[in-house]
C-alpha atoms as a PDB file:
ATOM      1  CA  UNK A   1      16.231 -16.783  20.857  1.00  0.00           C
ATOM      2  CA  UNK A   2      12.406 -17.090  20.649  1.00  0.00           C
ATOM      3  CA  UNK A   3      10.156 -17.133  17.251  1.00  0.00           C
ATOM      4  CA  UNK A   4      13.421 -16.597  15.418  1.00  0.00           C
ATOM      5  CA  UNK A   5      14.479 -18.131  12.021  1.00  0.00           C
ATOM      6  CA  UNK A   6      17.652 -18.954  10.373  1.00  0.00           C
ATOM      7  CA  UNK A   7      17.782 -16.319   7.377  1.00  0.00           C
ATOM      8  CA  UNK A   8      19.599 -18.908   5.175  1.00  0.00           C
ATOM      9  CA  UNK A   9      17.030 -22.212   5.736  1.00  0.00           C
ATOM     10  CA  UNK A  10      14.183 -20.688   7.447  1.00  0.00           C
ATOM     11  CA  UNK A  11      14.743 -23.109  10.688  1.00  0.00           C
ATOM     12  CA  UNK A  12      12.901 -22.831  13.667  1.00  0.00           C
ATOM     13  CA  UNK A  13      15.887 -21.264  15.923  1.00  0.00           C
ATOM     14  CA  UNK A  14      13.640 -21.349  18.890  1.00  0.00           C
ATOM     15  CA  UNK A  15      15.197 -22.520  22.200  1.00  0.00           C
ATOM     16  CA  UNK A  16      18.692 -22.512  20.881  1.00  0.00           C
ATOM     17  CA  UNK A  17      21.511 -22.751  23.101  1.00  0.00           C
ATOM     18  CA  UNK A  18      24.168 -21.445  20.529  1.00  0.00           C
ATOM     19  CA  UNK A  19      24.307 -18.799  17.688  1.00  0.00           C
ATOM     20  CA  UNK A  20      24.307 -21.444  15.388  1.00  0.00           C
ATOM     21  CA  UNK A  21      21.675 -23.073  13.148  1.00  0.00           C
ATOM     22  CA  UNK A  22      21.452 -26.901  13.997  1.00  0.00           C
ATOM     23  CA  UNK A  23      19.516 -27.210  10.633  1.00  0.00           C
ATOM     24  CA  UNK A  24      22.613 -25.486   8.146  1.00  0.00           C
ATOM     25  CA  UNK A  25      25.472 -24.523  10.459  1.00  0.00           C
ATOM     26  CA  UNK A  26      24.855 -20.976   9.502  1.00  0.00           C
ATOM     27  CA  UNK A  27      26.419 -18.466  12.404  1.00  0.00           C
ATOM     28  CA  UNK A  28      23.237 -16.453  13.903  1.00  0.00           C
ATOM     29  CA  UNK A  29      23.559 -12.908  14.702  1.00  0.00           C
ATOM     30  CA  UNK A  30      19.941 -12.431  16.600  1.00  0.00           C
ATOM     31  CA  UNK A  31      20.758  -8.531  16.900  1.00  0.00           C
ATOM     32  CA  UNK A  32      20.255  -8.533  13.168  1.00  0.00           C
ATOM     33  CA  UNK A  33      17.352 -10.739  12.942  1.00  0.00           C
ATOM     34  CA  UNK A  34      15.188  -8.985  15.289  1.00  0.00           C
ATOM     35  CA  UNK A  35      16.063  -6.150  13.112  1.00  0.00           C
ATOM     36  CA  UNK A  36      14.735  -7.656  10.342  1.00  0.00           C
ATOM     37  CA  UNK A  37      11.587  -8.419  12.182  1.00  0.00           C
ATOM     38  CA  UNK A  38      11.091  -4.862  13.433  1.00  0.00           C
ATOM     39  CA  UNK A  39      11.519  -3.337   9.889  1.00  0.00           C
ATOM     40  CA  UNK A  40       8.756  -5.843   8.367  1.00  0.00           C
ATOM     41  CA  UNK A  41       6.680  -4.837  11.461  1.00  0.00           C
ATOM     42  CA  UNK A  42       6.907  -1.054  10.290  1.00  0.00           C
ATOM     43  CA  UNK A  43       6.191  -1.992   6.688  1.00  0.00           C
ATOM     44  CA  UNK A  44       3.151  -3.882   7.693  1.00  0.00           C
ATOM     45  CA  UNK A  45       2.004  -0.900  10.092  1.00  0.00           C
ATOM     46  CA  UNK A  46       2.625   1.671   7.313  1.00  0.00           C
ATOM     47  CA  UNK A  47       0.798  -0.227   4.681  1.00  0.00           C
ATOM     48  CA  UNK A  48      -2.577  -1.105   7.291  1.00  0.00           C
ATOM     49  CA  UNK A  49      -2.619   2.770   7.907  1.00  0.00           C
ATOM     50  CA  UNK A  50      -1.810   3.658   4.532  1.00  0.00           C
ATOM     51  CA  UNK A  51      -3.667   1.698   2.763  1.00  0.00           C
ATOM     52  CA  UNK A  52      -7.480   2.945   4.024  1.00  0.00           C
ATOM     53  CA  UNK A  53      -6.125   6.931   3.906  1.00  0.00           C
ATOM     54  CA  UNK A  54      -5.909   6.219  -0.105  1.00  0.00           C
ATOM     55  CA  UNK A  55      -9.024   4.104  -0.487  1.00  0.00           C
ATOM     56  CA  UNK A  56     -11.366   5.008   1.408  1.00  0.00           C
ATOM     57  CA  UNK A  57     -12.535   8.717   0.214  1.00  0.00           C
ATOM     58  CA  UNK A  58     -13.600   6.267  -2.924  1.00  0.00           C
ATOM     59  CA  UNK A  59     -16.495   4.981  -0.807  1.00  0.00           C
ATOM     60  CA  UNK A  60     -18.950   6.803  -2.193  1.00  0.00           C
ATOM     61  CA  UNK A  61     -18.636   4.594  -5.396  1.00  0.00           C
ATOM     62  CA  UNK A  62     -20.376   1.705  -3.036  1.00  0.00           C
ATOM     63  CA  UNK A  63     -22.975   4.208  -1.282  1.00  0.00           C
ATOM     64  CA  UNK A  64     -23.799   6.270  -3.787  1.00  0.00           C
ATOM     65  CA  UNK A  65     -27.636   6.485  -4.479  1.00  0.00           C
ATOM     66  CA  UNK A  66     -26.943   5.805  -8.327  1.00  0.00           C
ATOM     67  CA  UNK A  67     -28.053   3.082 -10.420  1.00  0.00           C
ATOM     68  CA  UNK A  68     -26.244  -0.320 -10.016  1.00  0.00           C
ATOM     69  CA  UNK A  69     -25.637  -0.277 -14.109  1.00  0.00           C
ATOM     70  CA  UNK A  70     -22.518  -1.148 -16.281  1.00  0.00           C
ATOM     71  CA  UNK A  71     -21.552   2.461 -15.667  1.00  0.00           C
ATOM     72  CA  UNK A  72     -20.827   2.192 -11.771  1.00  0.00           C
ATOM     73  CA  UNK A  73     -19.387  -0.883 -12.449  1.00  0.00           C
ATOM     74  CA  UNK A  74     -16.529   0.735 -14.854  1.00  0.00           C
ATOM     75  CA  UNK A  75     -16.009   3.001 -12.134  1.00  0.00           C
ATOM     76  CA  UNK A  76     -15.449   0.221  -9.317  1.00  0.00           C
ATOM     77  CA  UNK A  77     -13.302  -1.585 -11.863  1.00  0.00           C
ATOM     78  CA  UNK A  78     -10.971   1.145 -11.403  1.00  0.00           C
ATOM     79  CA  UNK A  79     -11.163   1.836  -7.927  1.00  0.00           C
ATOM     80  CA  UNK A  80      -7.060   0.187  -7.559  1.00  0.00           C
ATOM     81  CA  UNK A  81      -6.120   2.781 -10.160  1.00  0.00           C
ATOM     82  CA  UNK A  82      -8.448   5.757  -8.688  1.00  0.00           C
ATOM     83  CA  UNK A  83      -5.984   7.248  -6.458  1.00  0.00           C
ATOM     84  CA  UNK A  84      -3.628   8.377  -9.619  1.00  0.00           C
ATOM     85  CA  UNK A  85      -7.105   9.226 -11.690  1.00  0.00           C
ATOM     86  CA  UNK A  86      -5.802  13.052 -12.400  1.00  0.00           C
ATOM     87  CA  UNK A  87      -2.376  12.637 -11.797  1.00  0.00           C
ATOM     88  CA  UNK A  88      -2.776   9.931 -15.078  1.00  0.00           C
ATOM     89  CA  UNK A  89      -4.688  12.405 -16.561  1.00  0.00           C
ATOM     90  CA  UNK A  90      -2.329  15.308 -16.334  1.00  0.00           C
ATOM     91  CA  UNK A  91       0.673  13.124 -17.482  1.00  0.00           C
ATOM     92  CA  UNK A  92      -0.846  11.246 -20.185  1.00  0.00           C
ATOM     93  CA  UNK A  93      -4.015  13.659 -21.305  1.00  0.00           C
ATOM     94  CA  UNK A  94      -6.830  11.463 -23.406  1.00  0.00           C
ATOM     95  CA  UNK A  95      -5.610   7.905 -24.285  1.00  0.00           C
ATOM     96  CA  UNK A  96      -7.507   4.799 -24.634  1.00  0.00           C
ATOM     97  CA  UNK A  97      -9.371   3.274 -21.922  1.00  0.00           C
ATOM     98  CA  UNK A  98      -6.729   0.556 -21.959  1.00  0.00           C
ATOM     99  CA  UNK A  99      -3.454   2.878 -21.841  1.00  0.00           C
ATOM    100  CA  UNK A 100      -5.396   5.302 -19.158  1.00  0.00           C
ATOM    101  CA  UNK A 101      -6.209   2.202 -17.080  1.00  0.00           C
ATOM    102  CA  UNK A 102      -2.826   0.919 -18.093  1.00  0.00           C
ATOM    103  CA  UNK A 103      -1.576   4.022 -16.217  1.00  0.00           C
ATOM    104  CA  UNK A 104      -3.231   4.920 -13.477  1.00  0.00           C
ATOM    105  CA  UNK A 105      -2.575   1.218 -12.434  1.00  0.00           C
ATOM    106  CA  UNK A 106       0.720   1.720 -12.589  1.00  0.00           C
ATOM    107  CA  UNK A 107       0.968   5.237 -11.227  1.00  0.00           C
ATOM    108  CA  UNK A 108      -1.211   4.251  -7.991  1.00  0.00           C
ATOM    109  CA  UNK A 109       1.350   0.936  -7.088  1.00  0.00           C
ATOM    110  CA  UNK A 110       4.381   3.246  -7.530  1.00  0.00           C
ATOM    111  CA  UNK A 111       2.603   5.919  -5.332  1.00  0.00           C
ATOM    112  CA  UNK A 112       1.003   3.346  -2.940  1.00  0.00           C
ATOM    113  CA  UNK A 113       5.070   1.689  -2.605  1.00  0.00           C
ATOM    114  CA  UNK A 114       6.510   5.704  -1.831  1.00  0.00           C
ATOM    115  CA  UNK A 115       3.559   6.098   0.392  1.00  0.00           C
ATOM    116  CA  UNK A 116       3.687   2.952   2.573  1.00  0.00           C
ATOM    117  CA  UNK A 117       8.129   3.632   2.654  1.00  0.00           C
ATOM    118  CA  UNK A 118       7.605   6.803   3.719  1.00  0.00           C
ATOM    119  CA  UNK A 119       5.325   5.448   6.856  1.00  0.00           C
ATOM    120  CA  UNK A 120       7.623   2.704   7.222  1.00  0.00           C
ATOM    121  CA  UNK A 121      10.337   5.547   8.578  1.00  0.00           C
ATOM    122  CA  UNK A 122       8.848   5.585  12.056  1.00  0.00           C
ATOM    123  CA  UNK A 123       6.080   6.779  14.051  1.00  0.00           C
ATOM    124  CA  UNK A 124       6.349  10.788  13.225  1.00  0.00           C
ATOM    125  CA  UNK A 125       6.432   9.607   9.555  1.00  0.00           C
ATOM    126  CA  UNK A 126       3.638   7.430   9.192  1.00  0.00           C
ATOM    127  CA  UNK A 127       1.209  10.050  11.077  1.00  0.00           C
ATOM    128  CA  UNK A 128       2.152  12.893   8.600  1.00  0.00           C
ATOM    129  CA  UNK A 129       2.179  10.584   5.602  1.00  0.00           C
ATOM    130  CA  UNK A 130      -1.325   9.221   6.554  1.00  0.00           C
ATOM    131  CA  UNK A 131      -3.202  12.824   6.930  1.00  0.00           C
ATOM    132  CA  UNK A 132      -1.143  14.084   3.719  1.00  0.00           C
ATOM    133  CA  UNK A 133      -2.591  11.235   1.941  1.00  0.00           C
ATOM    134  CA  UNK A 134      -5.743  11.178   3.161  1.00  0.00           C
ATOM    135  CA  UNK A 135      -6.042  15.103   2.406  1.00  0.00           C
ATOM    136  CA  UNK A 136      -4.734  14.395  -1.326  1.00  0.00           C
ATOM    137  CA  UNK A 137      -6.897  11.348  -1.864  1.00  0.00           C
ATOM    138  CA  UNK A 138     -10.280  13.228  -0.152  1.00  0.00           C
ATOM    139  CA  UNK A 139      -9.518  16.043  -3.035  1.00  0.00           C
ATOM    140  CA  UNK A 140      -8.808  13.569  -5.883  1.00  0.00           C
ATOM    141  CA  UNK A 141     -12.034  11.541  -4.624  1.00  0.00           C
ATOM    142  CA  UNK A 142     -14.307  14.555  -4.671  1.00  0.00           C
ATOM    143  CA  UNK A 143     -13.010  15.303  -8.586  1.00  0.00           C
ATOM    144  CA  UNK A 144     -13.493  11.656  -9.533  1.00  0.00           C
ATOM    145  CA  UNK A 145     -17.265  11.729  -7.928  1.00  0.00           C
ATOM    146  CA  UNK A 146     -17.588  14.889 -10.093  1.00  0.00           C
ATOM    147  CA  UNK A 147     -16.386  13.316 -12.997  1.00  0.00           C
ATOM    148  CA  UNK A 148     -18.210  10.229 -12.254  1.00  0.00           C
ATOM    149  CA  UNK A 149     -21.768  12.363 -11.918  1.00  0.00           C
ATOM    150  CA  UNK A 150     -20.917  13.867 -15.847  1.00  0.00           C
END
């Protein structure tokens, strides 16, 4: 049982001649724990492939040959929220700055979690996910930079 932990204590399990915790008695199924590990394995895979397919087409807010002003820096502010710019737009239409920031906010971390699931389903899944996103966030980046030039 190497670099395993007991689920209940979080003791070292490593070298154990038993399936039981020395630390809280607990009975140590290691079939289950390595499962454990593998699933936060995919999550982490998902979300470091994921994660640049819906950021990065918003780039251009950092290479752009436009004027460092407060302007740009609105627009960086939001970069977290960017990826659900029109999606916010279409659901809530004009709103305050706060409730459209409010939104999008909100709207990117529940389509960042579906996202980074999805990829988490295996191999096949995170390679489709990651293009699909990457497609959708190249076309929502090239309206924001259109929006951001008005």
């Amino acid at each position: 049982m190497a670099r395993l932990h007991c689920p209940a204590c979080r003791y070292d399990l490593k070298g154990l001649s038993e399936p039981r915790c020395p630390e809280c008695g607990t009975v140590i199924d290691p079939a289950v724990i390595r499962r454990r590990a593998s699933r936060r394995g995919r999550w982490l895979w998902s979300l470091a492939v994921t994660l640049p397919c819906v950021y990065l087409p918003y780039a251009w807010l950092l290479l752009a040959d436009f004027p460092w002003s407060s302007y740009r820096w609105h627009w960086i502010a939001m970069w977290p929220g960017l990826p659900a710019l029109f999606p916010t737009q279409l659901l809530l239409g004009r709103f305050s700055t706060a409730v459209e920031m409010a939104g999008m906010g909100v709207l990117a971390a529940v389509l960042v979690s579906i996202v980074v699931y999805l990829g988490s389903r295996g191999k096949r899944w995170l390679i489709a996910v990651a293009l699909i996103v990457l497609a959708l966030s190249s076309v929502n980046s090239w309206g924001a930079w259109h929006a951001f030039r008005m």
